[in-house]
C-alpha atoms as a PDB file:
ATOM      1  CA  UNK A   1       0.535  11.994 -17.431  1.00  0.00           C
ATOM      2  CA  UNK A   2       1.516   9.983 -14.149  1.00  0.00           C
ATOM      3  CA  UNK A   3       5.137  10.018 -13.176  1.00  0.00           C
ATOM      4  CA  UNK A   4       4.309   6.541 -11.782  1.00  0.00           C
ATOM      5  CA  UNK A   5       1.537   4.409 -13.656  1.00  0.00           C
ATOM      6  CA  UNK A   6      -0.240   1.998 -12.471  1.00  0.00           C
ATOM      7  CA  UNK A   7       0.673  -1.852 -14.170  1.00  0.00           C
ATOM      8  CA  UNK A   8      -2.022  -2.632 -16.909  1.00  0.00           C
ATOM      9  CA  UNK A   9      -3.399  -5.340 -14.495  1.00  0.00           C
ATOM     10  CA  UNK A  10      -4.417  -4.111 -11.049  1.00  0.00           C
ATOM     11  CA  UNK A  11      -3.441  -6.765  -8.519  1.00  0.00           C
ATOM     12  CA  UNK A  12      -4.232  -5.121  -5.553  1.00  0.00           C
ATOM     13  CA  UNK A  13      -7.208  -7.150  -3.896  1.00  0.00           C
ATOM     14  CA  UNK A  14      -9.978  -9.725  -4.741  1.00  0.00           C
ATOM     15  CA  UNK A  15      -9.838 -12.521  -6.709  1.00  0.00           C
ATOM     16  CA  UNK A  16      -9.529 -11.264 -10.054  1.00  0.00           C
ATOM     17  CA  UNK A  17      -7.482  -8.535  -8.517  1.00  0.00           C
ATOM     18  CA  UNK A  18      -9.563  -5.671  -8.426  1.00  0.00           C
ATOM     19  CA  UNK A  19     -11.759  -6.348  -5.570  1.00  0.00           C
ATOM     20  CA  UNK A  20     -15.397  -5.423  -5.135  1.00  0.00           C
ATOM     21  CA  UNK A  21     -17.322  -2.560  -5.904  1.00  0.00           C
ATOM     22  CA  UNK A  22     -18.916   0.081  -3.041  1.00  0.00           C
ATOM     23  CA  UNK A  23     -20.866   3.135  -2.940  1.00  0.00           C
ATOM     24  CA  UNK A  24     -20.194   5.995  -1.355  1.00  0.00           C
ATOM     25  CA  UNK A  25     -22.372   9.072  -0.535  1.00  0.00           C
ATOM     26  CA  UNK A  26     -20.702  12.063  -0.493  1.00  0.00           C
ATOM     27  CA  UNK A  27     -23.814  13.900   1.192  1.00  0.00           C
ATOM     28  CA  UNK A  28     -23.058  12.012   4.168  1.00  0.00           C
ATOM     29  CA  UNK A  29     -19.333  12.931   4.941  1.00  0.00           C
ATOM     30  CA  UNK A  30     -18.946  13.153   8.709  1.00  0.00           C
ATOM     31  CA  UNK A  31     -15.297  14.973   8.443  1.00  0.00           C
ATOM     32  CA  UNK A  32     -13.291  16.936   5.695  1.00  0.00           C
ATOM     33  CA  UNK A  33     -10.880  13.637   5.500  1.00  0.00           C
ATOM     34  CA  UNK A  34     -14.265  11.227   4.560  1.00  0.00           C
ATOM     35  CA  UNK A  35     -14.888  14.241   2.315  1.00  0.00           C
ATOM     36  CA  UNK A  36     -11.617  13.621   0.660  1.00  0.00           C
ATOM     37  CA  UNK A  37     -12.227   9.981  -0.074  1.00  0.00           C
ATOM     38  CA  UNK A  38     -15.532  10.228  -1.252  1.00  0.00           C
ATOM     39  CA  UNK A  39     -14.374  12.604  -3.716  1.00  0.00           C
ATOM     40  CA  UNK A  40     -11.730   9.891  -4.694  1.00  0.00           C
ATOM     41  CA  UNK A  41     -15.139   7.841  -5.260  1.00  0.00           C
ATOM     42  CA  UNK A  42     -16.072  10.456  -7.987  1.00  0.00           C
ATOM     43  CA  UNK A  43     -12.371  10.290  -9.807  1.00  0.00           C
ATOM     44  CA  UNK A  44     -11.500   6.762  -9.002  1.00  0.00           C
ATOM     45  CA  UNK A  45     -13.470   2.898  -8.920  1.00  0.00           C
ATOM     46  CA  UNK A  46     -14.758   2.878  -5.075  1.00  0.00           C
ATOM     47  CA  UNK A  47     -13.823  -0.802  -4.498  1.00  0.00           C
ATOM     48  CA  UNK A  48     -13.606  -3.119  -1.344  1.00  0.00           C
ATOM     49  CA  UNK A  49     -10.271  -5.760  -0.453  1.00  0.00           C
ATOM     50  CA  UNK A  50      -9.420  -8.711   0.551  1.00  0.00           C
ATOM     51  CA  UNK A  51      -9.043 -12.430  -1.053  1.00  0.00           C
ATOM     52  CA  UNK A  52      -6.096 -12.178  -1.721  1.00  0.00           C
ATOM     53  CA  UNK A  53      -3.217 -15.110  -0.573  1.00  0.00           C
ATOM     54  CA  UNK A  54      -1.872 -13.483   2.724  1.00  0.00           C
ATOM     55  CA  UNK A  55       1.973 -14.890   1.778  1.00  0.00           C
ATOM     56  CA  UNK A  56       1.008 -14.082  -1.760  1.00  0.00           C
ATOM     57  CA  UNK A  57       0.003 -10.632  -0.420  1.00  0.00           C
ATOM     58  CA  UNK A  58       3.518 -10.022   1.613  1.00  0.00           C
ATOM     59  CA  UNK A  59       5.727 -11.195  -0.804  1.00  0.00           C
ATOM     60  CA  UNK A  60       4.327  -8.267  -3.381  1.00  0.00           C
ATOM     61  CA  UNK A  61       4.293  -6.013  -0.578  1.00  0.00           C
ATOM     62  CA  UNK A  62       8.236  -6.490   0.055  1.00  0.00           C
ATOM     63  CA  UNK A  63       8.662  -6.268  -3.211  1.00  0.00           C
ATOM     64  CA  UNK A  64       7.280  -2.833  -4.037  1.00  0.00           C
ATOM     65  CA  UNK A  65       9.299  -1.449  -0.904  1.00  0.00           C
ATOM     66  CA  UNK A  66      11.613   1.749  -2.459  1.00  0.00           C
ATOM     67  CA  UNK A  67       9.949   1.015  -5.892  1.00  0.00           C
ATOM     68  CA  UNK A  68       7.130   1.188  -7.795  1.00  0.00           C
ATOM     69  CA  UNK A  69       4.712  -0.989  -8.950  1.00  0.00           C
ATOM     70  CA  UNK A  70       6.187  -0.466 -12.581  1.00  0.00           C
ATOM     71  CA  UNK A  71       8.996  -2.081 -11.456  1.00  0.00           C
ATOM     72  CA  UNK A  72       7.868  -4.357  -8.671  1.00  0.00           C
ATOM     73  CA  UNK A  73       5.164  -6.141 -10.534  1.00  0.00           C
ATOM     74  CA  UNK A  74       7.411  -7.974 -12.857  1.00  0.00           C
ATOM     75  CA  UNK A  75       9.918  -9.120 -10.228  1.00  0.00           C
ATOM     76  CA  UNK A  76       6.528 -10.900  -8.222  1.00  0.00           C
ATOM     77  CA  UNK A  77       5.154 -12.183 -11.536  1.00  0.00           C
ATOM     78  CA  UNK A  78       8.830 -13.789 -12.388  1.00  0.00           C
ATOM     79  CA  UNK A  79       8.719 -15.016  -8.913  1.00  0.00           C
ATOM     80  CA  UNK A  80       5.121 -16.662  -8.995  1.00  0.00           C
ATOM     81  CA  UNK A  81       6.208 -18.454 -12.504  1.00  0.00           C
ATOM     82  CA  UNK A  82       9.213 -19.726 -11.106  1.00  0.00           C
ATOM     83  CA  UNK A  83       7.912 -20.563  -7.266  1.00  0.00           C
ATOM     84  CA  UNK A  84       4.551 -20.534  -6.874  1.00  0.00           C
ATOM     85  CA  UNK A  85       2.455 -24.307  -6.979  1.00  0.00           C
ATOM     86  CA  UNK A  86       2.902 -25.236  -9.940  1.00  0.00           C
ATOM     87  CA  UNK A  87       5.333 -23.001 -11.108  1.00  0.00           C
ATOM     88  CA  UNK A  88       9.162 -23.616 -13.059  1.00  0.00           C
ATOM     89  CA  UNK A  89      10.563 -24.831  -9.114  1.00  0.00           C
ATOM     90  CA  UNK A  90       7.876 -27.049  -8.218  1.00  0.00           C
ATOM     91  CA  UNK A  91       9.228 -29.902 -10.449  1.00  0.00           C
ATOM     92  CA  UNK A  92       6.848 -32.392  -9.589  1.00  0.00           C
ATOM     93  CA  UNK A  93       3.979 -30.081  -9.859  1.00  0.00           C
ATOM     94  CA  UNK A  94       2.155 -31.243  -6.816  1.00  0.00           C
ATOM     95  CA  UNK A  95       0.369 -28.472  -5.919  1.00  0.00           C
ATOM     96  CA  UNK A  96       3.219 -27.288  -3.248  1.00  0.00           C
ATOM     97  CA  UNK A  97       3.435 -24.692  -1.473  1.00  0.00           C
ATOM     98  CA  UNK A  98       4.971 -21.221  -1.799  1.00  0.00           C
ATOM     99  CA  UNK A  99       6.364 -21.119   1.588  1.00  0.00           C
ATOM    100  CA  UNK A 100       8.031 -24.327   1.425  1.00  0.00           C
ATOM    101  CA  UNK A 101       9.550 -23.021  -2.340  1.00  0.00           C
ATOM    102  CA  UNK A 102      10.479 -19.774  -1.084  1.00  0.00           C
ATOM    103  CA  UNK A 103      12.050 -21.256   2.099  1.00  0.00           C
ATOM    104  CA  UNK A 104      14.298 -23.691   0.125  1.00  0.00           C
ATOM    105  CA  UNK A 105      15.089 -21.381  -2.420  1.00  0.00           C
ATOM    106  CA  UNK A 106      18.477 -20.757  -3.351  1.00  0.00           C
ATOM    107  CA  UNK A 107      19.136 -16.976  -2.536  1.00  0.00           C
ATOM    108  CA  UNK A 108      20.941 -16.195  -5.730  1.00  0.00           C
ATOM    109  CA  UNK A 109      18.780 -17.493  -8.496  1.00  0.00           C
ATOM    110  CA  UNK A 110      15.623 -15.718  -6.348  1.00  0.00           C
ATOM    111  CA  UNK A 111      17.834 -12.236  -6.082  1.00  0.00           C
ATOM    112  CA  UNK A 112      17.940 -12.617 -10.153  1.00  0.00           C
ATOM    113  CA  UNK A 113      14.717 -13.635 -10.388  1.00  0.00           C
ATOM    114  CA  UNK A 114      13.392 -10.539  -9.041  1.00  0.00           C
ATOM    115  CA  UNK A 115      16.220  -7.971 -10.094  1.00  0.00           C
ATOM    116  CA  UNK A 116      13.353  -5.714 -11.400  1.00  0.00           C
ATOM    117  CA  UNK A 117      12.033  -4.655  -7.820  1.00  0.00           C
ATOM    118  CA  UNK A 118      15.836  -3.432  -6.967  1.00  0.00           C
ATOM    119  CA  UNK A 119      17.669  -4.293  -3.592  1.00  0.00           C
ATOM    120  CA  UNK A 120      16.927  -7.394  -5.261  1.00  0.00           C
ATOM    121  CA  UNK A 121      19.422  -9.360  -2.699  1.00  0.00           C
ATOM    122  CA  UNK A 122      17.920  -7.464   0.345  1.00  0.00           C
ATOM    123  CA  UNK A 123      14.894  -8.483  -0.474  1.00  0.00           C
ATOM    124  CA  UNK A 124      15.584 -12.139  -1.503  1.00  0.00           C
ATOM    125  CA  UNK A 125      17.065 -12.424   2.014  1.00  0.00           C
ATOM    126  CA  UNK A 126      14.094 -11.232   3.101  1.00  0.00           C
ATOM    127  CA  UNK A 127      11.422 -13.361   1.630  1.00  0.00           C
ATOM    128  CA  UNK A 128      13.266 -16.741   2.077  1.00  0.00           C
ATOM    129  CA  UNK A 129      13.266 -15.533   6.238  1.00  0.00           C
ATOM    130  CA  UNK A 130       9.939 -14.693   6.202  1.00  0.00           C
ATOM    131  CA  UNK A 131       8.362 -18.308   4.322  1.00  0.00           C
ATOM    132  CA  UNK A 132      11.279 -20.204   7.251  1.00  0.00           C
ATOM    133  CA  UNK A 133       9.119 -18.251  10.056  1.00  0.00           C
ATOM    134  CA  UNK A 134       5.533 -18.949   8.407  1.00  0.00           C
ATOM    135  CA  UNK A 135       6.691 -22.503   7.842  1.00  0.00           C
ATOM    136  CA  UNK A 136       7.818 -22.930  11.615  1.00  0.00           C
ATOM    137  CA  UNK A 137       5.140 -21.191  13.296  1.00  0.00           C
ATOM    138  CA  UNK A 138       2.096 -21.949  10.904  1.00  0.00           C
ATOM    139  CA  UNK A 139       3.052 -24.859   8.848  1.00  0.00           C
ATOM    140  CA  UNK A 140       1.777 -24.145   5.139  1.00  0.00           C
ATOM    141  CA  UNK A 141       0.617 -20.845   3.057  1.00  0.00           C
ATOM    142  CA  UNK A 142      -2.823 -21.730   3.404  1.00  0.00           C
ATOM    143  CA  UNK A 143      -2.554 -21.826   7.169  1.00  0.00           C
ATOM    144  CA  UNK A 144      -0.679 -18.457   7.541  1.00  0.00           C
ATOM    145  CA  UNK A 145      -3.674 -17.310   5.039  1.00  0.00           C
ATOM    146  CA  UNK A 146      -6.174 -18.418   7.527  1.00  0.00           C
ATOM    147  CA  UNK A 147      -4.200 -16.273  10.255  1.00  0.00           C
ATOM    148  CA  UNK A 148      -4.512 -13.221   8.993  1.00  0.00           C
ATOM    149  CA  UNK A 149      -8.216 -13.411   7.566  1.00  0.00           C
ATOM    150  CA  UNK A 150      -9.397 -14.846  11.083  1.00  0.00           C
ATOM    151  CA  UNK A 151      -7.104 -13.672  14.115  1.00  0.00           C
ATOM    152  CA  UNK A 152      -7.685 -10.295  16.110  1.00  0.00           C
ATOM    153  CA  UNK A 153      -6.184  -7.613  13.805  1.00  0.00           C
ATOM    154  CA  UNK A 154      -4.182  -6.048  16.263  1.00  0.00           C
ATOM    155  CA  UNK A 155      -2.713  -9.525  16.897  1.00  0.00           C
ATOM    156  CA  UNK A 156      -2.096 -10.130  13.247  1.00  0.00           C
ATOM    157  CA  UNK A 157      -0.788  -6.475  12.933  1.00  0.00           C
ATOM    158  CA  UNK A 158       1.708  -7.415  15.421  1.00  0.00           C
ATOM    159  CA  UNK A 159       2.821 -10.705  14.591  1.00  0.00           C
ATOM    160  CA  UNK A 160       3.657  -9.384  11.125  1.00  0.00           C
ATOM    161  CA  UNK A 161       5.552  -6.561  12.746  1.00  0.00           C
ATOM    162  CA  UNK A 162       7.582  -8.935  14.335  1.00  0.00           C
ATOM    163  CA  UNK A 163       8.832 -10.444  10.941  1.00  0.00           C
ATOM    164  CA  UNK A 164      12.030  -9.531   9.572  1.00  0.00           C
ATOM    165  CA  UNK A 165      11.829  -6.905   7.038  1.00  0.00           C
ATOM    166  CA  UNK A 166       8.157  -5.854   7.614  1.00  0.00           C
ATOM    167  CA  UNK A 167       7.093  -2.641   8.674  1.00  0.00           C
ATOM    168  CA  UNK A 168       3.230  -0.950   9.538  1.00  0.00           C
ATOM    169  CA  UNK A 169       2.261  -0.571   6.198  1.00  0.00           C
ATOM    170  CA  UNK A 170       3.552  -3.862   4.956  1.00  0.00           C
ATOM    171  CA  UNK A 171       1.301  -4.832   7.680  1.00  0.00           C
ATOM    172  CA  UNK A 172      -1.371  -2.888   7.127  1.00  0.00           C
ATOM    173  CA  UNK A 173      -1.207  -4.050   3.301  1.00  0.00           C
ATOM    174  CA  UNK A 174      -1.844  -7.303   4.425  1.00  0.00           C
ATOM    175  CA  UNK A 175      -4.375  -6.892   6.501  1.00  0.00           C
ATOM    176  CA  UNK A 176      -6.473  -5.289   4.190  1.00  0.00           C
ATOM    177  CA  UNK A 177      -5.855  -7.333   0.989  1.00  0.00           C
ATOM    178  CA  UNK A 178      -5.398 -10.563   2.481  1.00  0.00           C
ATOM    179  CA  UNK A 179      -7.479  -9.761   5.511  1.00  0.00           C
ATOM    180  CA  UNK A 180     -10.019  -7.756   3.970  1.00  0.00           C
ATOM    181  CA  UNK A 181     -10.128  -6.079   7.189  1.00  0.00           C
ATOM    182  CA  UNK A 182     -11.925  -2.744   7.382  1.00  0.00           C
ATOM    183  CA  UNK A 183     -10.593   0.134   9.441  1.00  0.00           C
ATOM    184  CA  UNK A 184      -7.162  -0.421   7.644  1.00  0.00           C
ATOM    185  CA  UNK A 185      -5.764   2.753   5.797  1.00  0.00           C
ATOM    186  CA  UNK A 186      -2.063   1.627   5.400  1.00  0.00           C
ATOM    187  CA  UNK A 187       0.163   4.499   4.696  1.00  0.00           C
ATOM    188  CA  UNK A 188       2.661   5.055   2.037  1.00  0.00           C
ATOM    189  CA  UNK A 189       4.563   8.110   0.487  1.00  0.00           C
ATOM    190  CA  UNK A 190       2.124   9.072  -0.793  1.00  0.00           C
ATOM    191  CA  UNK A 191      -0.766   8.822   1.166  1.00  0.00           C
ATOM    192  CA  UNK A 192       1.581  10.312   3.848  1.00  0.00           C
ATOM    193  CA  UNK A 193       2.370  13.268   2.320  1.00  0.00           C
ATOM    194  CA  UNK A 194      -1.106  14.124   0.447  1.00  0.00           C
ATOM    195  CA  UNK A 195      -2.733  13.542   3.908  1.00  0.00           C
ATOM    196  CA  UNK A 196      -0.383  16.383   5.394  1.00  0.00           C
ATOM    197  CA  UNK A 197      -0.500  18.563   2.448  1.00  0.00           C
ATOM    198  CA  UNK A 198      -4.134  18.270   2.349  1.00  0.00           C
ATOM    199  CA  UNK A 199      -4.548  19.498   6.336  1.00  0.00           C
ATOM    200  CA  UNK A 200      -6.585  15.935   6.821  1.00  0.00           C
ATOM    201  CA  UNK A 201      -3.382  14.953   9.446  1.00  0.00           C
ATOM    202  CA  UNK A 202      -0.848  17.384  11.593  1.00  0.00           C
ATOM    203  CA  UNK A 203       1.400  18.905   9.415  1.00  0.00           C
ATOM    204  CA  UNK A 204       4.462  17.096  11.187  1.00  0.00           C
ATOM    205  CA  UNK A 205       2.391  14.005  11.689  1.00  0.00           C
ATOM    206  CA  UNK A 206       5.084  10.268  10.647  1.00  0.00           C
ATOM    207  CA  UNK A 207       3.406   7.699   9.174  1.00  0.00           C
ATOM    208  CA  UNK A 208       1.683   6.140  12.252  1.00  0.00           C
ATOM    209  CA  UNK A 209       0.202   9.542  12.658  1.00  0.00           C
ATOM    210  CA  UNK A 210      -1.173   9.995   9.472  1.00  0.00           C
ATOM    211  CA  UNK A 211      -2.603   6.600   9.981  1.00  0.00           C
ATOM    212  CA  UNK A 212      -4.237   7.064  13.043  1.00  0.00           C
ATOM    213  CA  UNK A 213      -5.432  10.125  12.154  1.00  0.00           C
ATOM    214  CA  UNK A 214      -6.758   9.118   9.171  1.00  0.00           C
ATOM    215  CA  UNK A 215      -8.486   5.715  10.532  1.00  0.00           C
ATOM    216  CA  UNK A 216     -10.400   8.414  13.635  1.00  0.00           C
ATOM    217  CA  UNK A 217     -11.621  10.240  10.784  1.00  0.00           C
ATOM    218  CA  UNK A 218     -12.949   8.285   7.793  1.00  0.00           C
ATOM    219  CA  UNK A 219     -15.751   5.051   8.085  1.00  0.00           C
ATOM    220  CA  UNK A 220     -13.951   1.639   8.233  1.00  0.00           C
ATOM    221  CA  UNK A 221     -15.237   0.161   5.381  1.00  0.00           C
ATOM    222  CA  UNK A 222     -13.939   3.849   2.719  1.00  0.00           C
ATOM    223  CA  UNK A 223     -10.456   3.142   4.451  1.00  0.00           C
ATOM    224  CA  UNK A 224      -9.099   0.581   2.119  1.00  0.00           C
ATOM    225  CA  UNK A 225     -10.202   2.201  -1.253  1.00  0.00           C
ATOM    226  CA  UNK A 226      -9.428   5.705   0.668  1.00  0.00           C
ATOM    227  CA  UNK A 227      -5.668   4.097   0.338  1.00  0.00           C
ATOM    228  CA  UNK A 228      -5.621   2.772  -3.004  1.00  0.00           C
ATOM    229  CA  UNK A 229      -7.669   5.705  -4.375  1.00  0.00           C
ATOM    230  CA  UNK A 230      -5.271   8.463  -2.431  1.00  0.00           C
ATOM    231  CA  UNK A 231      -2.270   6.983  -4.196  1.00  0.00           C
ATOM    232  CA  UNK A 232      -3.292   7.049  -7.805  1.00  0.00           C
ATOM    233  CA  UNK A 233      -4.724  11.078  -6.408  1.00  0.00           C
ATOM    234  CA  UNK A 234      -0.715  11.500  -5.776  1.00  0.00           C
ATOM    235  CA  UNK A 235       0.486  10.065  -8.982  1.00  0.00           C
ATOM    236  CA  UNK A 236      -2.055  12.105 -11.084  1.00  0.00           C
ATOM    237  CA  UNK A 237      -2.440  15.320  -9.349  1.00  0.00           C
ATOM    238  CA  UNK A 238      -0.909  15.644  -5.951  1.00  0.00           C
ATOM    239  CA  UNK A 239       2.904  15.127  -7.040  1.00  0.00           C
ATOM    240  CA  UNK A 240       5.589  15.785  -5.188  1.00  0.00           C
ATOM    241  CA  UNK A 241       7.381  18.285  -6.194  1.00  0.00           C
ATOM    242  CA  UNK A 242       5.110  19.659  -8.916  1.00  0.00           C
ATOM    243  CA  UNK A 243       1.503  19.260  -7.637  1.00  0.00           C
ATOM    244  CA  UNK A 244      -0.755  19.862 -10.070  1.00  0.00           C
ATOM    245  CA  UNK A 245      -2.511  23.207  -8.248  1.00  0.00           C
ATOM    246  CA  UNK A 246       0.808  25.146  -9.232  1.00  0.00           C
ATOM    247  CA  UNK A 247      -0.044  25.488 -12.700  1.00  0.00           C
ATOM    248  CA  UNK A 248      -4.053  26.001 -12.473  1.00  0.00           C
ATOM    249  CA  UNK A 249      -5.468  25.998  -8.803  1.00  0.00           C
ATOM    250  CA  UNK A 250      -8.360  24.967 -10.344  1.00  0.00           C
ATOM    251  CA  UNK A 251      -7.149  21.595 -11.961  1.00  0.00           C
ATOM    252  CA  UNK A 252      -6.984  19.909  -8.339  1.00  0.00           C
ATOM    253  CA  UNK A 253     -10.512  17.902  -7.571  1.00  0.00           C
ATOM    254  CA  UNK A 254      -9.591  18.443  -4.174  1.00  0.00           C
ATOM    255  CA  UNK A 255      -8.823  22.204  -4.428  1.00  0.00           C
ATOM    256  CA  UNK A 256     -11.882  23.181  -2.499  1.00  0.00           C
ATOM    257  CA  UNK A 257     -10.333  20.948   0.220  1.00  0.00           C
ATOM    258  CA  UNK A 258      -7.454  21.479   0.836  1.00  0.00           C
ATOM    259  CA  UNK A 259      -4.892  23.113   2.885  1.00  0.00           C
ATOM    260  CA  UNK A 260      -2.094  23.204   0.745  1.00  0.00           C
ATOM    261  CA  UNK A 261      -0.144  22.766   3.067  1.00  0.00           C
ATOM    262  CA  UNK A 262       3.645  23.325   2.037  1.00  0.00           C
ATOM    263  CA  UNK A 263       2.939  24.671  -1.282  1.00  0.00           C
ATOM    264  CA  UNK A 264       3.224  28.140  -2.377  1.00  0.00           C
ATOM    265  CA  UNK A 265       1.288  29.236  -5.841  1.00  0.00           C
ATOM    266  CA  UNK A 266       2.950  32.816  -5.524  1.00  0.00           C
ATOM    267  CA  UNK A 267       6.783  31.527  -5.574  1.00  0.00           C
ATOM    268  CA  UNK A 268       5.353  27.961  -6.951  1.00  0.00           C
ATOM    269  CA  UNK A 269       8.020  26.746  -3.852  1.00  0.00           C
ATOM    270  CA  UNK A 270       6.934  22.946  -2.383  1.00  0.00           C
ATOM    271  CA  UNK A 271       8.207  21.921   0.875  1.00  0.00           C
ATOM    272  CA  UNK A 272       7.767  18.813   2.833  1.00  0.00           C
ATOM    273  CA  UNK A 273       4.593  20.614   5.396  1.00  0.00           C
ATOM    274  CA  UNK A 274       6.259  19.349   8.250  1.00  0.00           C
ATOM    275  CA  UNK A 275       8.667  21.829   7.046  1.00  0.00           C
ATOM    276  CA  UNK A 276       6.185  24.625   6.608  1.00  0.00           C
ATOM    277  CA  UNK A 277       4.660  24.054  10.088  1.00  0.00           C
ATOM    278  CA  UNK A 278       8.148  24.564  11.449  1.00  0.00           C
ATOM    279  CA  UNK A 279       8.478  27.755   9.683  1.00  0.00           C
ATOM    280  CA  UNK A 280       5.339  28.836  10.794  1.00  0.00           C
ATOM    281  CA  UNK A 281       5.853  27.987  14.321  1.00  0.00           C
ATOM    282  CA  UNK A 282       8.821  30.307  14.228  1.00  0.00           C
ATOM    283  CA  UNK A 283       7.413  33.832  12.334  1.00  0.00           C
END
């Protein structure tokens, strides 16, 4: 059973919210890290991103920071009923736009309205700054949208860096389901630490690490399902602190891949393998 499910609707890319299907051929695998995500391909729907609204797209992705999508997705649904065109703010339901409502919206009643995600006034703060700077330097939603989907990457990548509150894979989130950008394998907990435990990414590798590791060594266009697929890996097998290896080696997909780096079947010990490089350095 996953510690962390995924919502009943996926709303991570395309425009139903599940994006488009691929293929991949695991016969083909250049490097043991492509290896890894095509197996995801056999365990998981291999899909492609992007299509999504880019402010659409960062709002969720500030929402889900320190949370999970459990409890994120009902804070941006609240928020889309109440703020989106439309929606319970946009009285004279003109078709307005969501970076002029979230701009002019009063900080308390948007903290409440998405008390679900938690740091709810942190991140209220944060949204209304972010639609003020897309307003200024782009004008609407639609032409912050056209932005990201059209502008270098690395220039998008940075600009969105530059925003309050937003960090790489925030970024990288919207790059690739907004953008649709290949070559984008944004980097969360979990992908951070399965990468590591795996031996796909240095041991004592920080999230940029894993990411550029991870982008030298799988095909552009496996990168964005390699992301989404990785984290449901980590919430059905590759836990944290009980991975499933430790009670069967044998009930991993990936156990003829990995490293296990970290964790210890004998003494059933996990450590962070940043932690078990460092103890290996020093024996």
């Amino acid at each position: 059973m996953s510690e962390d499910p995924e919502p009943a609707r996926n709303i991570s890319g395309g425009a139903a919210g599940g994006g488009s299907a691929a293929e991949f051929d695991p016969e083909t695998a250049g490097t043991r890290a492509e290896a890894v995500v095509d197996r995801l391909g056999e365990l998981y729907w291999t899909k492609t991103y992007g299509g999504r609204d880019a402010l659409e797209c960062l709002v969720r992705t500030v929402l889900s920071q320190n949370t999970s999508d459990k409890a994120s997705q009902p804070a941006h649904d609240a928020l889309m009923e109440r703020y989106a065109p439309g929606g319970e703010a946009d009285e004279e339901d003109d078709g307005g736009d969501l970076a002029a409502a979230l701009a002019e919206a009063d900080q308390s009643t948007l903290a409440e309205t998405i008390r679900p995600a938690g740091l709810y006034n942190q991140k209220s703060e944060t949204l209304i700054a972010l639609s003020k700077r897309v307003l200024e330097e782009y004008g609407s939603a639609a032409a912050f949208d056209e932005f990201v989907r059209e502008a270098d990457p690395e220039t998008v990548r940075e600009t969105l860096m530059d925003m309050s509150g937003v960090g790489p894979k925030t970024a990288d989130c919207v790059l690739l389901f907004a953008g649709g950008r290949e070559g984008v394998f944004p980097v969360d907990t979990h992908v951070h630490r399965i990468a590591r435990r795996l031996g796909v990414a240095p041991a004592d590798a920080d999230h940029e690490g894993v990411r550029a590791a991870l982008e030298r060594a799988v095909p552009e266009a496996k990168c964005g399902f390699g992301h989404t697929a990785m984290i449901q890996f980590g919430r059905e097998y590759c836990r944290a602190r009980k991975p499933a290896c430790l009670d069967d080696p044998e009930a991993c997909p990936m156990a003829d891949l990995c490293d296990q780096v970290g964790v210890d079947l004998e003494s059933g010990s996990v450590v962070d393998p940043a932690d078990r490089a460092s103890d290996d350095a020093r024996s």
